[in-house]
C-alpha atoms as a PDB file:
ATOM      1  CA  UNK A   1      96.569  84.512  88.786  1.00  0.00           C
ATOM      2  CA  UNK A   2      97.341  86.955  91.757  1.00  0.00           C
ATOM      3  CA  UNK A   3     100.822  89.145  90.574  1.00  0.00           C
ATOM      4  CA  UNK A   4     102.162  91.472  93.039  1.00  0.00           C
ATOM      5  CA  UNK A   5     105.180  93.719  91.674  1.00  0.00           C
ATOM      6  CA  UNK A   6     106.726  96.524  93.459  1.00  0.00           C
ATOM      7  CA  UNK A   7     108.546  98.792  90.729  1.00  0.00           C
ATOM      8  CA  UNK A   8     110.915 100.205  93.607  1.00  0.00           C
ATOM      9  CA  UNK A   9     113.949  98.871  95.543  1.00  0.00           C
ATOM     10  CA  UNK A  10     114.493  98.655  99.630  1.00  0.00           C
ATOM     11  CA  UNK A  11     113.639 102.785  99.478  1.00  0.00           C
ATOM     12  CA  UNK A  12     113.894 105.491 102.155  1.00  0.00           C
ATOM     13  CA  UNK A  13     110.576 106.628 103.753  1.00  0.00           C
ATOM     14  CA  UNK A  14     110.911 110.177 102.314  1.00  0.00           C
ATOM     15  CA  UNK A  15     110.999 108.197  98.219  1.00  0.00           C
ATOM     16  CA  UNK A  16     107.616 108.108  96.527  1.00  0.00           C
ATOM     17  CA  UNK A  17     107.238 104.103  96.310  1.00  0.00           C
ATOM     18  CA  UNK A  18     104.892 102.407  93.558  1.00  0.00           C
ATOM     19  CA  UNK A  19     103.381  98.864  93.896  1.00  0.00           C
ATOM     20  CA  UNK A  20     100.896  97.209  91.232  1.00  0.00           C
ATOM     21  CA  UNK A  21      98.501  94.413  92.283  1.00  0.00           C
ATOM     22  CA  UNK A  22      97.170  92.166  90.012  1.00  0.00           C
ATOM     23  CA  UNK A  23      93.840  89.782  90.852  1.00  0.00           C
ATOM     24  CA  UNK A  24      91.269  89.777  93.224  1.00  0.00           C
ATOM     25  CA  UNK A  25      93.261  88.700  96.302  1.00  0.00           C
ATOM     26  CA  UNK A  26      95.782  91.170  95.644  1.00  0.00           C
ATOM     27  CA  UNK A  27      92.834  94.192  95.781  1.00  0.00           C
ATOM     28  CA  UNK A  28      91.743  92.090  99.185  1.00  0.00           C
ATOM     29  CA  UNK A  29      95.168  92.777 100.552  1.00  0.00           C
ATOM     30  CA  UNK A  30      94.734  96.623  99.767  1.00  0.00           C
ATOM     31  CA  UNK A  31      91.267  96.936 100.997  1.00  0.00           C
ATOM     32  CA  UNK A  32      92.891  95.158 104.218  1.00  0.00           C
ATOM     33  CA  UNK A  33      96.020  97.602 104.428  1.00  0.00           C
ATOM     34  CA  UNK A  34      93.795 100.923 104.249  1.00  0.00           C
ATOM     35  CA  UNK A  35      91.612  99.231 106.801  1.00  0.00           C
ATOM     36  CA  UNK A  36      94.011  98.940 109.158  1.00  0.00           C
ATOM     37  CA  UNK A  37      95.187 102.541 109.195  1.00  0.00           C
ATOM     38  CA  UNK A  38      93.925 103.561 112.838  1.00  0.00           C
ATOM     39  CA  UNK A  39      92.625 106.730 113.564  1.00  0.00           C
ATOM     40  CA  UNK A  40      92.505 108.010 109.617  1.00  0.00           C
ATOM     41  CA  UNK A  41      90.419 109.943 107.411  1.00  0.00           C
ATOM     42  CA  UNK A  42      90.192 107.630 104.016  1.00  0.00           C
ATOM     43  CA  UNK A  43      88.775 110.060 100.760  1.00  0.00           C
ATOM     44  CA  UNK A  44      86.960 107.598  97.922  1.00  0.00           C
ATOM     45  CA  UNK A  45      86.425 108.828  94.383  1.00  0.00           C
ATOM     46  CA  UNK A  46      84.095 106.150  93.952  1.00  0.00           C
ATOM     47  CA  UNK A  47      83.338 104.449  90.547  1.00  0.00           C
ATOM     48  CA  UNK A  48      80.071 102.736  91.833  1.00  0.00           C
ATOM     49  CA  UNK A  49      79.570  99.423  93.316  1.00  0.00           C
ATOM     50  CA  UNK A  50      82.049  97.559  91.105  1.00  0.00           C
ATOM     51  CA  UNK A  51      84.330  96.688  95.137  1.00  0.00           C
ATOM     52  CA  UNK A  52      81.380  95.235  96.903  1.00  0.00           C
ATOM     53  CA  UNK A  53      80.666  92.593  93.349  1.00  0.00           C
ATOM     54  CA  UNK A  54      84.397  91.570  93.065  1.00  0.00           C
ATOM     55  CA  UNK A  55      84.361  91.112  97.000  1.00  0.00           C
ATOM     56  CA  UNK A  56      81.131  90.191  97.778  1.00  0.00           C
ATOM     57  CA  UNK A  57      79.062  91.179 101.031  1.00  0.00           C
ATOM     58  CA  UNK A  58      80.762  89.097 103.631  1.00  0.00           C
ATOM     59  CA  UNK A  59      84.290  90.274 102.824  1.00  0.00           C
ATOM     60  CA  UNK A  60      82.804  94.198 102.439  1.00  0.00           C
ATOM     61  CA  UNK A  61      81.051  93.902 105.840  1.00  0.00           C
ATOM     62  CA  UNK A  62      84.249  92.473 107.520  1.00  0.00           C
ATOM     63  CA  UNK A  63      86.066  95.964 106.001  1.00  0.00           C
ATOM     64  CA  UNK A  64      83.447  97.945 107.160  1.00  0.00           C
ATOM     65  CA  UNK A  65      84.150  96.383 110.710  1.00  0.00           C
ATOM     66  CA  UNK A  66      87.565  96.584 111.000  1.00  0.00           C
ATOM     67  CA  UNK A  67      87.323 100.703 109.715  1.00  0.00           C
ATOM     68  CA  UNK A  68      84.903 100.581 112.987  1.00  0.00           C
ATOM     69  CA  UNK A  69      86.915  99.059 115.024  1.00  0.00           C
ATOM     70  CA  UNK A  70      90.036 101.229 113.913  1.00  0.00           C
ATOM     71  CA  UNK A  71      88.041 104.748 113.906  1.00  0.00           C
ATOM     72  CA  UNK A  72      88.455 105.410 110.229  1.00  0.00           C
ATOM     73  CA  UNK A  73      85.915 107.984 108.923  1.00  0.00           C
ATOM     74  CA  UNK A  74      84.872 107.434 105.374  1.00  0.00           C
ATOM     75  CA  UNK A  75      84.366 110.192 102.666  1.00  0.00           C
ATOM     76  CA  UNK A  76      82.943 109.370  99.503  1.00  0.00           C
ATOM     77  CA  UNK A  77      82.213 111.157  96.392  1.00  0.00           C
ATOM     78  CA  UNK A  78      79.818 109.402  93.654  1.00  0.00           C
ATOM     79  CA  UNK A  79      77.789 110.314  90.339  1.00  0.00           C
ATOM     80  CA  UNK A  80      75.946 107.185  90.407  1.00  0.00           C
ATOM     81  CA  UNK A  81      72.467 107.696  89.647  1.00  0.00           C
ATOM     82  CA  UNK A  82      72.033 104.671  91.752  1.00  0.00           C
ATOM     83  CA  UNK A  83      73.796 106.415  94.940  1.00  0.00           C
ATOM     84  CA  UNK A  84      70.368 107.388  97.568  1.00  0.00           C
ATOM     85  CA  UNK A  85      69.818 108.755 100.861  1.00  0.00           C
ATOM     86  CA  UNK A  86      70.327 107.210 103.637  1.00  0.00           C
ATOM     87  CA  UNK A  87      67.200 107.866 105.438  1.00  0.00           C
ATOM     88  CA  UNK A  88      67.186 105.166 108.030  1.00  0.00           C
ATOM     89  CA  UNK A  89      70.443 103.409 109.236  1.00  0.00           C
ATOM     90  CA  UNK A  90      68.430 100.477 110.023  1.00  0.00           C
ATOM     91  CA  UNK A  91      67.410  99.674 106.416  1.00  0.00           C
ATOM     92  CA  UNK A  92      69.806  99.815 103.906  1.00  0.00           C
ATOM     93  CA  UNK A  93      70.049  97.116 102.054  1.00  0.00           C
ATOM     94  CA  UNK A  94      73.942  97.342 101.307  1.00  0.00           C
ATOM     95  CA  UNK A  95      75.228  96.776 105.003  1.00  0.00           C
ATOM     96  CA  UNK A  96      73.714  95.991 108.616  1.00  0.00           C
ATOM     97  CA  UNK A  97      76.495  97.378 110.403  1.00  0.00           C
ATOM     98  CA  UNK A  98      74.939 100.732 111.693  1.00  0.00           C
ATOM     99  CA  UNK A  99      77.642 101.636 113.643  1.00  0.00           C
ATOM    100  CA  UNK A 100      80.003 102.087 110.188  1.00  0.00           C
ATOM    101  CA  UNK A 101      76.520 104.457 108.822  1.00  0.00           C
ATOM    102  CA  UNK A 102      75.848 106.649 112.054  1.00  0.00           C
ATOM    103  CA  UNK A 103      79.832 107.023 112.964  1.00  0.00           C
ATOM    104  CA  UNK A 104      82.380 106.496 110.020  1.00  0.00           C
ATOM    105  CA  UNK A 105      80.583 107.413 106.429  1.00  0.00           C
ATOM    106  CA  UNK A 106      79.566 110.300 104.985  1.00  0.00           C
ATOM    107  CA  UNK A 107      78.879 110.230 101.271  1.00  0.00           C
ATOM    108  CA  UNK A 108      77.590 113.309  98.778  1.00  0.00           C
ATOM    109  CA  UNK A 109      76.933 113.190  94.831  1.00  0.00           C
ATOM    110  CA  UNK A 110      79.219 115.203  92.454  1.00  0.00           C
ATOM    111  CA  UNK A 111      77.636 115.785  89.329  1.00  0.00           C
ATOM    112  CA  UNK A 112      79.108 113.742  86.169  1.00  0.00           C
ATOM    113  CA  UNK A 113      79.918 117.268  84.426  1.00  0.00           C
ATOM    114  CA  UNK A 114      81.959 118.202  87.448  1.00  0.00           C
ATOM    115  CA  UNK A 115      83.840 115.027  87.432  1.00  0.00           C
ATOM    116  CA  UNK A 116      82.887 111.561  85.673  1.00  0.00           C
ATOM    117  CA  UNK A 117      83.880 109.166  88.072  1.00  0.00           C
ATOM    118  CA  UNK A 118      85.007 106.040  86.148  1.00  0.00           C
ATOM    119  CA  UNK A 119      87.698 104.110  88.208  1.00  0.00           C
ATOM    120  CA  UNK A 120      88.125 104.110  92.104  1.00  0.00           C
ATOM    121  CA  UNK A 121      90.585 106.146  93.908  1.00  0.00           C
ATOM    122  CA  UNK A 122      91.386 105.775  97.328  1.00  0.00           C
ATOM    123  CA  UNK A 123      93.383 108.365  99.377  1.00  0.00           C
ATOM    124  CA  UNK A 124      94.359 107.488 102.734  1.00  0.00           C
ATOM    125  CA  UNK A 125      97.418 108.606 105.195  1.00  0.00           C
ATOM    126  CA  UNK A 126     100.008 108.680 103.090  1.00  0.00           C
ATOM    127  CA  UNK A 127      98.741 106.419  99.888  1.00  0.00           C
ATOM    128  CA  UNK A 128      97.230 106.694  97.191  1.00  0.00           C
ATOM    129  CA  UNK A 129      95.223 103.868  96.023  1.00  0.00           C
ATOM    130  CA  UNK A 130      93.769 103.094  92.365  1.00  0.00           C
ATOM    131  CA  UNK A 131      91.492 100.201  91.517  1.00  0.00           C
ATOM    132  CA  UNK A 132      90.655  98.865  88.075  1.00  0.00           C
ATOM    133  CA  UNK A 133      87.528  96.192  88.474  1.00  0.00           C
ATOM    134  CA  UNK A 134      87.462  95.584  84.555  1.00  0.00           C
ATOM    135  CA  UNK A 135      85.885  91.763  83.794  1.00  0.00           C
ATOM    136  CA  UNK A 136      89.638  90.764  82.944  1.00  0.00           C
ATOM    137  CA  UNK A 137      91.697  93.688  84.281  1.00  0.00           C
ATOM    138  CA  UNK A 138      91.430  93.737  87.950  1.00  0.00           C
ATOM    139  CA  UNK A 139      94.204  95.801  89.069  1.00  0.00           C
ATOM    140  CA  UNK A 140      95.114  97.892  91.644  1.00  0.00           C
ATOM    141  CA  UNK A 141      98.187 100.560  92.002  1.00  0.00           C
ATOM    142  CA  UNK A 142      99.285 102.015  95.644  1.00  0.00           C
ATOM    143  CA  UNK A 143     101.447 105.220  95.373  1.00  0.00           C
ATOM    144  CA  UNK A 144     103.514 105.510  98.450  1.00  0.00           C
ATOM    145  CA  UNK A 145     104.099 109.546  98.994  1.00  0.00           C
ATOM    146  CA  UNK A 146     103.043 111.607 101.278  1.00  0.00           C
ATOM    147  CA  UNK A 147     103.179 114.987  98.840  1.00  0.00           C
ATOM    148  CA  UNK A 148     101.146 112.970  96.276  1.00  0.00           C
ATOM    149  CA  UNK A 149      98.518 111.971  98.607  1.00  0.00           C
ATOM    150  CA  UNK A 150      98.120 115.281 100.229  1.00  0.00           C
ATOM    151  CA  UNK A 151      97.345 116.776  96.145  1.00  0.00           C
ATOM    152  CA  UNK A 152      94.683 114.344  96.360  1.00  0.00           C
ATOM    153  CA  UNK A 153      93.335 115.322  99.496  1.00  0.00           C
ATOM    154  CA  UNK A 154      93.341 118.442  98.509  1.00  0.00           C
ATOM    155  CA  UNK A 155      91.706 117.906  94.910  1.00  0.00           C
ATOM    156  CA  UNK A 156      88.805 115.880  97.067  1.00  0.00           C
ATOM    157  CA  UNK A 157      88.223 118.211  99.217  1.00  0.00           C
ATOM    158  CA  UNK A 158      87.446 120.836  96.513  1.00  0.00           C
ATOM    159  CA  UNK A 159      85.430 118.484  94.639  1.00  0.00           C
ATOM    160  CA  UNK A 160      83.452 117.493  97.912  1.00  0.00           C
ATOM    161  CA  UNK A 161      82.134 121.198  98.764  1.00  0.00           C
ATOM    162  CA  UNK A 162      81.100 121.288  95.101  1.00  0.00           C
ATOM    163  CA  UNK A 163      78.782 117.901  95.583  1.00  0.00           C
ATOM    164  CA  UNK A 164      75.352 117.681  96.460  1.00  0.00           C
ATOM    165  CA  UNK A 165      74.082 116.512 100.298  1.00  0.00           C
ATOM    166  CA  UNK A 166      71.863 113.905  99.378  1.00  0.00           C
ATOM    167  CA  UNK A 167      71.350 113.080 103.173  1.00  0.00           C
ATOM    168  CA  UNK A 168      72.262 113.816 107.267  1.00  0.00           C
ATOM    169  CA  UNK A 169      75.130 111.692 106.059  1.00  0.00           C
ATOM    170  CA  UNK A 170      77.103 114.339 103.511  1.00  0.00           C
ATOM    171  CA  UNK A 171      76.729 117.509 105.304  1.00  0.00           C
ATOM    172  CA  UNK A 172      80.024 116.463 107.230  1.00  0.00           C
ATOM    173  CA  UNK A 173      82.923 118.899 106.826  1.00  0.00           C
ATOM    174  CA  UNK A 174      86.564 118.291 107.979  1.00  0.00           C
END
């Protein structure tokens, strides 16, 4: 069952607005709205793979596409032992688009004593983006404010220069 319940009213830009998405489709629609934020900078605290098996490949290389095509660069912090270097752009086996790897992601590994990484938090524009990918809990909350979304930024930012470059692909700075 897809739920989608917004816990404001009609608001005024300048109100902090809260929505909560419940279901797989919902968290399609959200992965859809942050992908069509043109010319952006979208921060991921990144719980692991957990998007791409709810999704699947098709519906992860169609997002990766459209953040292409809208000239969204990608940030991304893991602690996934799993997380490796990207050493050539034409094999990895978790996309073919090579565009999205030489142009719009950059990715570095933050140690799990620095920050455990458990959930996924997306921070984009002026949103703030939380996904739960539990077996029966698959949820998602957008935060609407742009004060909220600018701690965030800020939070990532310090926890990026504290992560490790793993590859060419994490020694981007903003």
């Amino acid at each position: 069952m897809t739920t989608i319940l917004s816990l404001t009213s009609q608001s005024a830009p300048t109100e902090t607005i809260v929505h909560f998405y419940r279901g797989k489709k919902s968290l399609a629609y959200l992965e859809n709205k942050k992908a069509n934020c043109v010319n952006e900078n979208l921060f991921i605290f990144d719980a692991g793979d957990l998007w791409f098996n709810i999704h699947g490949r098709d519906f992860a290389e169609k997002m990766r596409q459209k953040y292409v095509d809208n000239n969204i660069k990608i940030y991304e912090l893991q602690n996934s032992p799993a997380i490796t270097a990207v050493k050539d752009i034409n094999k990895v086996d978790w996309t073919s688009n090579t565009a999205y790897l030489s142009d719009h992601y950059y990715h570095r590994r933050i140690s799990k004593k620095l920050l455990d990484l458990s959930q996924d938090i997306y921070i984009i524009k002026d949103g703030i983006y939380m996904h739960n990918y539990n077996q029966d809990d698959i949820v998602g909350i957008e935060i609407v404010s742009k004060n909220y979304a600018q701690v965030l930024k800020q939070l990532f930012i310090l926890a990026w220069n504290q992560a490790k470059i793993i590859d060419k692909f994490g020694g981007r700075n903003f």
